[in-house]
Protein backbone atom coordinates (compact mmCIF):
# COMPACT_ATOMS: atom_id res chain seq x y z
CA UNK A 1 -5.48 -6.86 22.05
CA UNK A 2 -8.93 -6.43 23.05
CA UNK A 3 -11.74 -7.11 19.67
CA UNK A 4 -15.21 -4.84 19.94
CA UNK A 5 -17.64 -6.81 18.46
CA UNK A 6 -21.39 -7.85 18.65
CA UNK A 7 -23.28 -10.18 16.49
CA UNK A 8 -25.87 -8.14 15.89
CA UNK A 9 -23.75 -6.38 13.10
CA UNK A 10 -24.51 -9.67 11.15
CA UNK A 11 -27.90 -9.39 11.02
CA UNK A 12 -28.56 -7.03 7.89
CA UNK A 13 -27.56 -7.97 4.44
CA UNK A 14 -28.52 -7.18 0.55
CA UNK A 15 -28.25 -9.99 -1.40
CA UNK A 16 -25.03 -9.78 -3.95
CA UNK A 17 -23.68 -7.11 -1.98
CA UNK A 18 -19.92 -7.08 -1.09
CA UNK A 19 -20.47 -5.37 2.10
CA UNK A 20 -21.25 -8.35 3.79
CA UNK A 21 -22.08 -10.20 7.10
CA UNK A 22 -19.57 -12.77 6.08
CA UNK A 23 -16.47 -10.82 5.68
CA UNK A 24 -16.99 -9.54 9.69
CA UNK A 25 -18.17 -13.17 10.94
CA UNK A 26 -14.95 -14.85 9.34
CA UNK A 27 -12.66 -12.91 11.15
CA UNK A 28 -14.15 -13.33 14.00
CA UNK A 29 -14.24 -17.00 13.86
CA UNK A 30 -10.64 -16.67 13.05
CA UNK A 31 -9.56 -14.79 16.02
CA UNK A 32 -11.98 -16.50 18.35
CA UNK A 33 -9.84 -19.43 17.53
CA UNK A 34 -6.75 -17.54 18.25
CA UNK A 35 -7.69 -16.94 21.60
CA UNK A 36 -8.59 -13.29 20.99
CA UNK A 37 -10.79 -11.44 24.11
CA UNK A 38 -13.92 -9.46 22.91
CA UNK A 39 -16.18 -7.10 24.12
CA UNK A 40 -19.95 -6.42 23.57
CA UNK A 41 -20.59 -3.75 21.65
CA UNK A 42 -22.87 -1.53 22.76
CA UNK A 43 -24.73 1.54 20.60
CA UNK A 44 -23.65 5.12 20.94
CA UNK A 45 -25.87 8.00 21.95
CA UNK A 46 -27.62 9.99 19.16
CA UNK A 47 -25.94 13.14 20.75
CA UNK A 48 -23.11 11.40 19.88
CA UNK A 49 -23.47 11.34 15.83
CA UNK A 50 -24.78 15.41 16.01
CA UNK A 51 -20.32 15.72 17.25
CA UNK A 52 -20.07 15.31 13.39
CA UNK A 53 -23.40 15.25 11.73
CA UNK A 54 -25.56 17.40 10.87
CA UNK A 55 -28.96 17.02 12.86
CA UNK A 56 -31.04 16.70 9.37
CA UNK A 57 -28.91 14.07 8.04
CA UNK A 58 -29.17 12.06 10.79
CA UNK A 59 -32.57 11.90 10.61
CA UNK A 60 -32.68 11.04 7.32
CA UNK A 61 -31.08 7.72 8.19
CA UNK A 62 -33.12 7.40 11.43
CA UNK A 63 -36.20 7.54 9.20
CA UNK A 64 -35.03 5.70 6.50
CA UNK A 65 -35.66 8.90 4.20
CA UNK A 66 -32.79 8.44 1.41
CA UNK A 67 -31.73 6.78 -1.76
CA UNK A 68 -28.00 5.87 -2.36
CA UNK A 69 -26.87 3.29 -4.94
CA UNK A 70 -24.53 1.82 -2.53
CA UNK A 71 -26.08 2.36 0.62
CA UNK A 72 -29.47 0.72 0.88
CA UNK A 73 -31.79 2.54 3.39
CA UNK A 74 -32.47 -1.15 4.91
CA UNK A 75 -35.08 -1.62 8.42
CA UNK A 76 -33.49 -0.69 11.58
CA UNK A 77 -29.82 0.43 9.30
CA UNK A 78 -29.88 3.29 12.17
CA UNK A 79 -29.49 1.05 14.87
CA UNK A 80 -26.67 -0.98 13.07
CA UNK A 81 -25.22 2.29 12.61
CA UNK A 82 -25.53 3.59 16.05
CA UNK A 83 -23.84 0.08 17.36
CA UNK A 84 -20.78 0.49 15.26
CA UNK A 85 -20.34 4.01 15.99
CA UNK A 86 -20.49 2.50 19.70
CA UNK A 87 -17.92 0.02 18.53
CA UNK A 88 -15.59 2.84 17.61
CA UNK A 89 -16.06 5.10 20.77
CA UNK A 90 -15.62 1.95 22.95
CA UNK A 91 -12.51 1.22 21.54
CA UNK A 92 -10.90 4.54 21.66
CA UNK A 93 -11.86 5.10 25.74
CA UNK A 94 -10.23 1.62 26.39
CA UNK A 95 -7.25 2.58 23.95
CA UNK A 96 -6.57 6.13 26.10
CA UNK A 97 -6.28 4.19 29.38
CA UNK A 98 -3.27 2.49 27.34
CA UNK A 99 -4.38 -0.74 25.79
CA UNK A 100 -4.53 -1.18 22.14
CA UNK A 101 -7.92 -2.27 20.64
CA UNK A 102 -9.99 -3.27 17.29
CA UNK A 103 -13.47 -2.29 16.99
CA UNK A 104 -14.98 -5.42 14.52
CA UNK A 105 -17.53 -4.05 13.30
CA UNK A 106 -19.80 -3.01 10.30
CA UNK A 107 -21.47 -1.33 8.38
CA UNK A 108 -17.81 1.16 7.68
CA UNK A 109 -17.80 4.86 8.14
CA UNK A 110 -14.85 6.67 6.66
CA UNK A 111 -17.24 7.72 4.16
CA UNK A 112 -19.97 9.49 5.59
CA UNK A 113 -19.46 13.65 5.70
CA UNK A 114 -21.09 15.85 8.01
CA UNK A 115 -24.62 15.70 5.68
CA UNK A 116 -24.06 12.72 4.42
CA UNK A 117 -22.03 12.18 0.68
CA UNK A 118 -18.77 14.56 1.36
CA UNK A 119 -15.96 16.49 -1.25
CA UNK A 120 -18.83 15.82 -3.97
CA UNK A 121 -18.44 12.30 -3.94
CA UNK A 122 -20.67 10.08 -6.25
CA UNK A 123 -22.65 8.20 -3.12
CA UNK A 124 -22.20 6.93 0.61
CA UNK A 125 -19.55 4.25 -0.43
CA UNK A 126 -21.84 1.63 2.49
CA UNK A 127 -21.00 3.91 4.92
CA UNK A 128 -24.04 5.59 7.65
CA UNK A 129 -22.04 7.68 10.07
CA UNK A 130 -18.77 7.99 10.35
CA UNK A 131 -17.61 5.59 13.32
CA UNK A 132 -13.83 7.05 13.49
CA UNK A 133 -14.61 10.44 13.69
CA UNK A 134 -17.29 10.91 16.47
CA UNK A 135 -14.82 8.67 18.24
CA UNK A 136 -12.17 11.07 17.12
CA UNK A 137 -14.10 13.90 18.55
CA UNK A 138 -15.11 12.46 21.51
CA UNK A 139 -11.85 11.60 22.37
CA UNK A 140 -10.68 15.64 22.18
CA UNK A 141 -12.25 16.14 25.34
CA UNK A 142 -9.15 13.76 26.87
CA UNK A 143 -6.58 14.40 24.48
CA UNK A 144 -5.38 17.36 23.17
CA UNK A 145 -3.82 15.90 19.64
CA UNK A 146 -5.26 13.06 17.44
CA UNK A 147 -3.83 11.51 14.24
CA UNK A 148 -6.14 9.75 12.27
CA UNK A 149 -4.35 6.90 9.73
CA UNK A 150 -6.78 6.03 7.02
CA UNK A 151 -5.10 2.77 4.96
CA UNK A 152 -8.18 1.65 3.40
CA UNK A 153 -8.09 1.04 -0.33
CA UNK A 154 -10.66 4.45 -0.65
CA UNK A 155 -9.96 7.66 0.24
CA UNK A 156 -11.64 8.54 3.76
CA UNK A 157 -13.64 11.66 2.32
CA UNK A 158 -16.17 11.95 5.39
CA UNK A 159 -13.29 12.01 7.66
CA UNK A 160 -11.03 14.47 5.85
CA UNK A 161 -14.57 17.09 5.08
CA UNK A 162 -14.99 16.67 8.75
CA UNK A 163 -11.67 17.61 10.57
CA UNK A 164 -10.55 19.84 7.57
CA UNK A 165 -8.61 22.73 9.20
CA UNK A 166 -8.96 21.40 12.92
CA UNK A 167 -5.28 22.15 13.52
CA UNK A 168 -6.43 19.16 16.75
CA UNK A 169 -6.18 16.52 13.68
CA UNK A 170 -4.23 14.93 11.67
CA UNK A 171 -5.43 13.38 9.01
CA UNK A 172 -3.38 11.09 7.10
CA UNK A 173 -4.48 8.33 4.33
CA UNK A 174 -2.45 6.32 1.91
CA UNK A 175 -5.07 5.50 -1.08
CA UNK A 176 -5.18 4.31 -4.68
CA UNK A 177 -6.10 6.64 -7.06
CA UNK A 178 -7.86 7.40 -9.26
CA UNK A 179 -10.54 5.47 -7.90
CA UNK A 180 -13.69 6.04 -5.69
CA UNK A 181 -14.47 8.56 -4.67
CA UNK A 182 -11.71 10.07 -6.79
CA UNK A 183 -11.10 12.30 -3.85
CA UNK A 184 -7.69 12.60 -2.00
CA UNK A 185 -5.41 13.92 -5.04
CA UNK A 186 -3.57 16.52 -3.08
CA UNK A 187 -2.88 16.97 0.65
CA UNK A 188 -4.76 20.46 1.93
CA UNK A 189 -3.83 21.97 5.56
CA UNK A 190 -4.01 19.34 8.17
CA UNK A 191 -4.96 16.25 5.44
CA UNK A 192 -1.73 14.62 4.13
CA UNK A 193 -3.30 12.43 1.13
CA UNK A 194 -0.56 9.81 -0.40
CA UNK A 195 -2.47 8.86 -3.55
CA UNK A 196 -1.23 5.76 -4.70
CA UNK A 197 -1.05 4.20 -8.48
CA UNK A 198 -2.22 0.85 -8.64
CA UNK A 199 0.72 -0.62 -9.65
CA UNK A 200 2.20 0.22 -6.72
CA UNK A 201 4.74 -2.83 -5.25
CA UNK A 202 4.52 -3.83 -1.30
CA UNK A 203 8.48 -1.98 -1.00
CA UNK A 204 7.09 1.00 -2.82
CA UNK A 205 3.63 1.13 -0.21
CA UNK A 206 5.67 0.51 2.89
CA UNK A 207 8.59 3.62 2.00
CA UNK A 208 5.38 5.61 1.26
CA UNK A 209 4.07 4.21 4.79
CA UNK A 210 7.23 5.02 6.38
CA UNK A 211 7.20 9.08 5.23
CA UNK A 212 3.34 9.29 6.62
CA UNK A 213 4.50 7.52 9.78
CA UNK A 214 7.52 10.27 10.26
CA UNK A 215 4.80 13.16 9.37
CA UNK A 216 1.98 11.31 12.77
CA UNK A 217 5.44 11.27 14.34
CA UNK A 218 5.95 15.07 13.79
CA UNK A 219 2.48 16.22 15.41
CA UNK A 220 3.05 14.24 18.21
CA UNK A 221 -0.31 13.09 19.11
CA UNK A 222 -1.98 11.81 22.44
CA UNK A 223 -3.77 8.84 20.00
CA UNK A 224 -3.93 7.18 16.91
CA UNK A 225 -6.86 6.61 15.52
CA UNK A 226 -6.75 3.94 12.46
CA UNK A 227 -9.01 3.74 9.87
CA UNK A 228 -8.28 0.05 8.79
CA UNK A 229 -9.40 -1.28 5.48
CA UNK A 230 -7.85 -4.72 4.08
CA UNK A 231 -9.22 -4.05 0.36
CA UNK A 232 -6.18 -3.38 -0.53
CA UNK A 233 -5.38 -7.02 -0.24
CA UNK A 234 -3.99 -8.24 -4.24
CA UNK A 235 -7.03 -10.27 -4.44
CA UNK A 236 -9.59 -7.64 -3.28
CA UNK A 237 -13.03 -8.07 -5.99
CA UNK A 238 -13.67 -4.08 -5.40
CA UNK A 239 -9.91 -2.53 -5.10
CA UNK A 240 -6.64 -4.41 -4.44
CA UNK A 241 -2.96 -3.16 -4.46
CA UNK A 242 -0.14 -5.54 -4.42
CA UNK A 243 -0.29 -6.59 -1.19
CA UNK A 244 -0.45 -9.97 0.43
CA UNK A 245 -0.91 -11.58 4.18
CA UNK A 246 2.43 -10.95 5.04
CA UNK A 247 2.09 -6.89 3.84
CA UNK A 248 -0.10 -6.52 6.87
CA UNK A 249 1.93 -7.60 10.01
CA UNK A 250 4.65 -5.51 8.63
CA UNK A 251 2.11 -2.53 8.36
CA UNK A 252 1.18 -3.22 11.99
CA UNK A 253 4.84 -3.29 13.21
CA UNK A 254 5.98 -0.15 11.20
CA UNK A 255 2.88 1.65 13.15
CA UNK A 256 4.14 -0.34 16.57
CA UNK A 257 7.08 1.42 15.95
CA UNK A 258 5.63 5.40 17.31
CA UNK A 259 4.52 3.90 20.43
CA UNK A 260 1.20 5.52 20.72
CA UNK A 261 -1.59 4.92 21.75
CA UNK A 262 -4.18 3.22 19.00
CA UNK A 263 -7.25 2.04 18.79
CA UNK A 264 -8.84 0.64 15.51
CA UNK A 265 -11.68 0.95 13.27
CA UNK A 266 -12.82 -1.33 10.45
CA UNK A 267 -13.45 0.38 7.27
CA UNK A 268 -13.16 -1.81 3.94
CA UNK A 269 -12.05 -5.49 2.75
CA UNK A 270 -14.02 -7.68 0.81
CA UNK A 271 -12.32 -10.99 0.31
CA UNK A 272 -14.13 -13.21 2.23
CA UNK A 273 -12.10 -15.92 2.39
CA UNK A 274 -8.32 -14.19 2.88
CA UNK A 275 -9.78 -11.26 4.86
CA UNK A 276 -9.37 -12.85 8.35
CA UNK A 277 -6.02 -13.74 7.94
CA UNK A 278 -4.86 -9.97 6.68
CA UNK A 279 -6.51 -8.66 9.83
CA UNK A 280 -4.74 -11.47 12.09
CA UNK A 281 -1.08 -10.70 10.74
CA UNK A 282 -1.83 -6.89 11.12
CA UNK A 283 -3.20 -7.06 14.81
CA UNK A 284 -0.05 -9.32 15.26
CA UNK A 285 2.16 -6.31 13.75
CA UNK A 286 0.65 -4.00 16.16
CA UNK A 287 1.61 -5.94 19.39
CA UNK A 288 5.17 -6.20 18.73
């Protein structure tokens, strides 16, 4: 499997902040030492964040013209931005000519909404643009059907305001709840939303995995598109569910299992030090 990545994603940073360079540059390190082969990221086109966004929004980032709690307006943020969006689209062209990929990359995106906070949402959640769906989009002009899997801790909010009704998308997200951006309760048209309790056990996730997986199976798409967060690792500081290293490669092989074609984005996770290992057993479970 292929790894997007570029180093200049580690350059911006608020002190205290869990979003951090750290929990991107450890799993690096760890797959670098695993052999792993990586590509340069390189930074998307701003015609390419006006496929989702609304022109005024993204000039508020570009110009640095916001407040958000969570989502510092920091120098240059629209150029990190831009890069992981580039990350994303990167990994979905190589993933349609049929190998599978991970775009590495921060700062997250399943957040972001067409003007910015989406489904009345308290705040950004650290996300700029959404990386997964201008990918998403982009990749419509190649493909006629796209799932989208969101298994981040959070409900992908940006991502569901965005495709809502495109009967081209499937969105599908497996999420605790209640918990930011207490979004996600119910599934509405083409969004399947499996809103989790937080007590849920690693059998009860993975039969709830296994009924989303037959629904992507269903629509039949040309892609996956995977919306990977690892905070819901047990020993996550900002979410956690019960699941350990070992959940992940067996997430991996259950998607393995439809034998489509997948690229995937980086959303959440925020334990530094267990992070890279999650990621390595679940890119393991997607190449068997």
């Amino acid at each position: 499997m292929k790894v997007v990545f570029s180093k200049k994603c580690l350059e911006y940073k608020v002190l205290g902040h869990p979003e951090s360079p750290e929990r991107v540059l450890n799993v690096f390190n760890f797959l670098k030492e695993k052999e792993f082969k990586f590509i340069e990221a390189k930074p998307c086109e701003e015609n390419d964040l006006l496929k989702v966004h609304y022109s005024e929004y993204v000039e508020r980032i570009k110009s640095c013209n916001f407040f958000d709690e969570d989502t510092p307006a920091l120098p240059n943020i629209y150029d990190y931005a831009r890069l992981s969006v580039g990350a994303a689209i990167q990994a979905m062209e190589i993933s349609i000519k049929g190998e599978k990929t991970f775009s590495l990359m921060r700062p997250p995106g399943h957040h972001a909404g067409k003007n910015g906070i989406a489904l009345n949402a308290s705040s950004l959640g650290f996300c700029y643009f959404n990386n997964i769906a201008i990918a998403t989009q982009i990749s419509l002009k190649k493909v006629s059907r796209v799932a989208i899997l969101d298994i981040d801790y959070h409900h992908g909010n940006g991502t569901q305001e965005i495709f809502f009704g495109n009967d081209k998308v499937l969105f599908v997200s497996l999420h605790a709840f209640p918990a930011y951006p207490y979004t996600g309760k119910f599934s509405e048209k083409n969004c399947l939303n499996y809103a989790l309790p937080h007590s849920i056990s690693e059998e009860e996730y993975l039969k709830v995995l296994e009924k989303a997986l037959e629904e992507i199976e269903k629509f039949n798409p040309e892609l996956l598109a995977i919306s990977a967060g690892f905070d819901t690792y047990k020993e996550d500081p900002i979410g956690g569910l019960n699941l350990n290293e070992d959940s992940y490669f067996k997430i991996g092989k259950m998607i393995a299992k439809l034998e489509i074609p997948l690229f995937v984005v980086l959303e959440g996770g925020y334990n530094v030090e267990k992070m890279p290992k999650c990621v390595y057993q679940f890119l393991n479970g997607l190449e068997t």
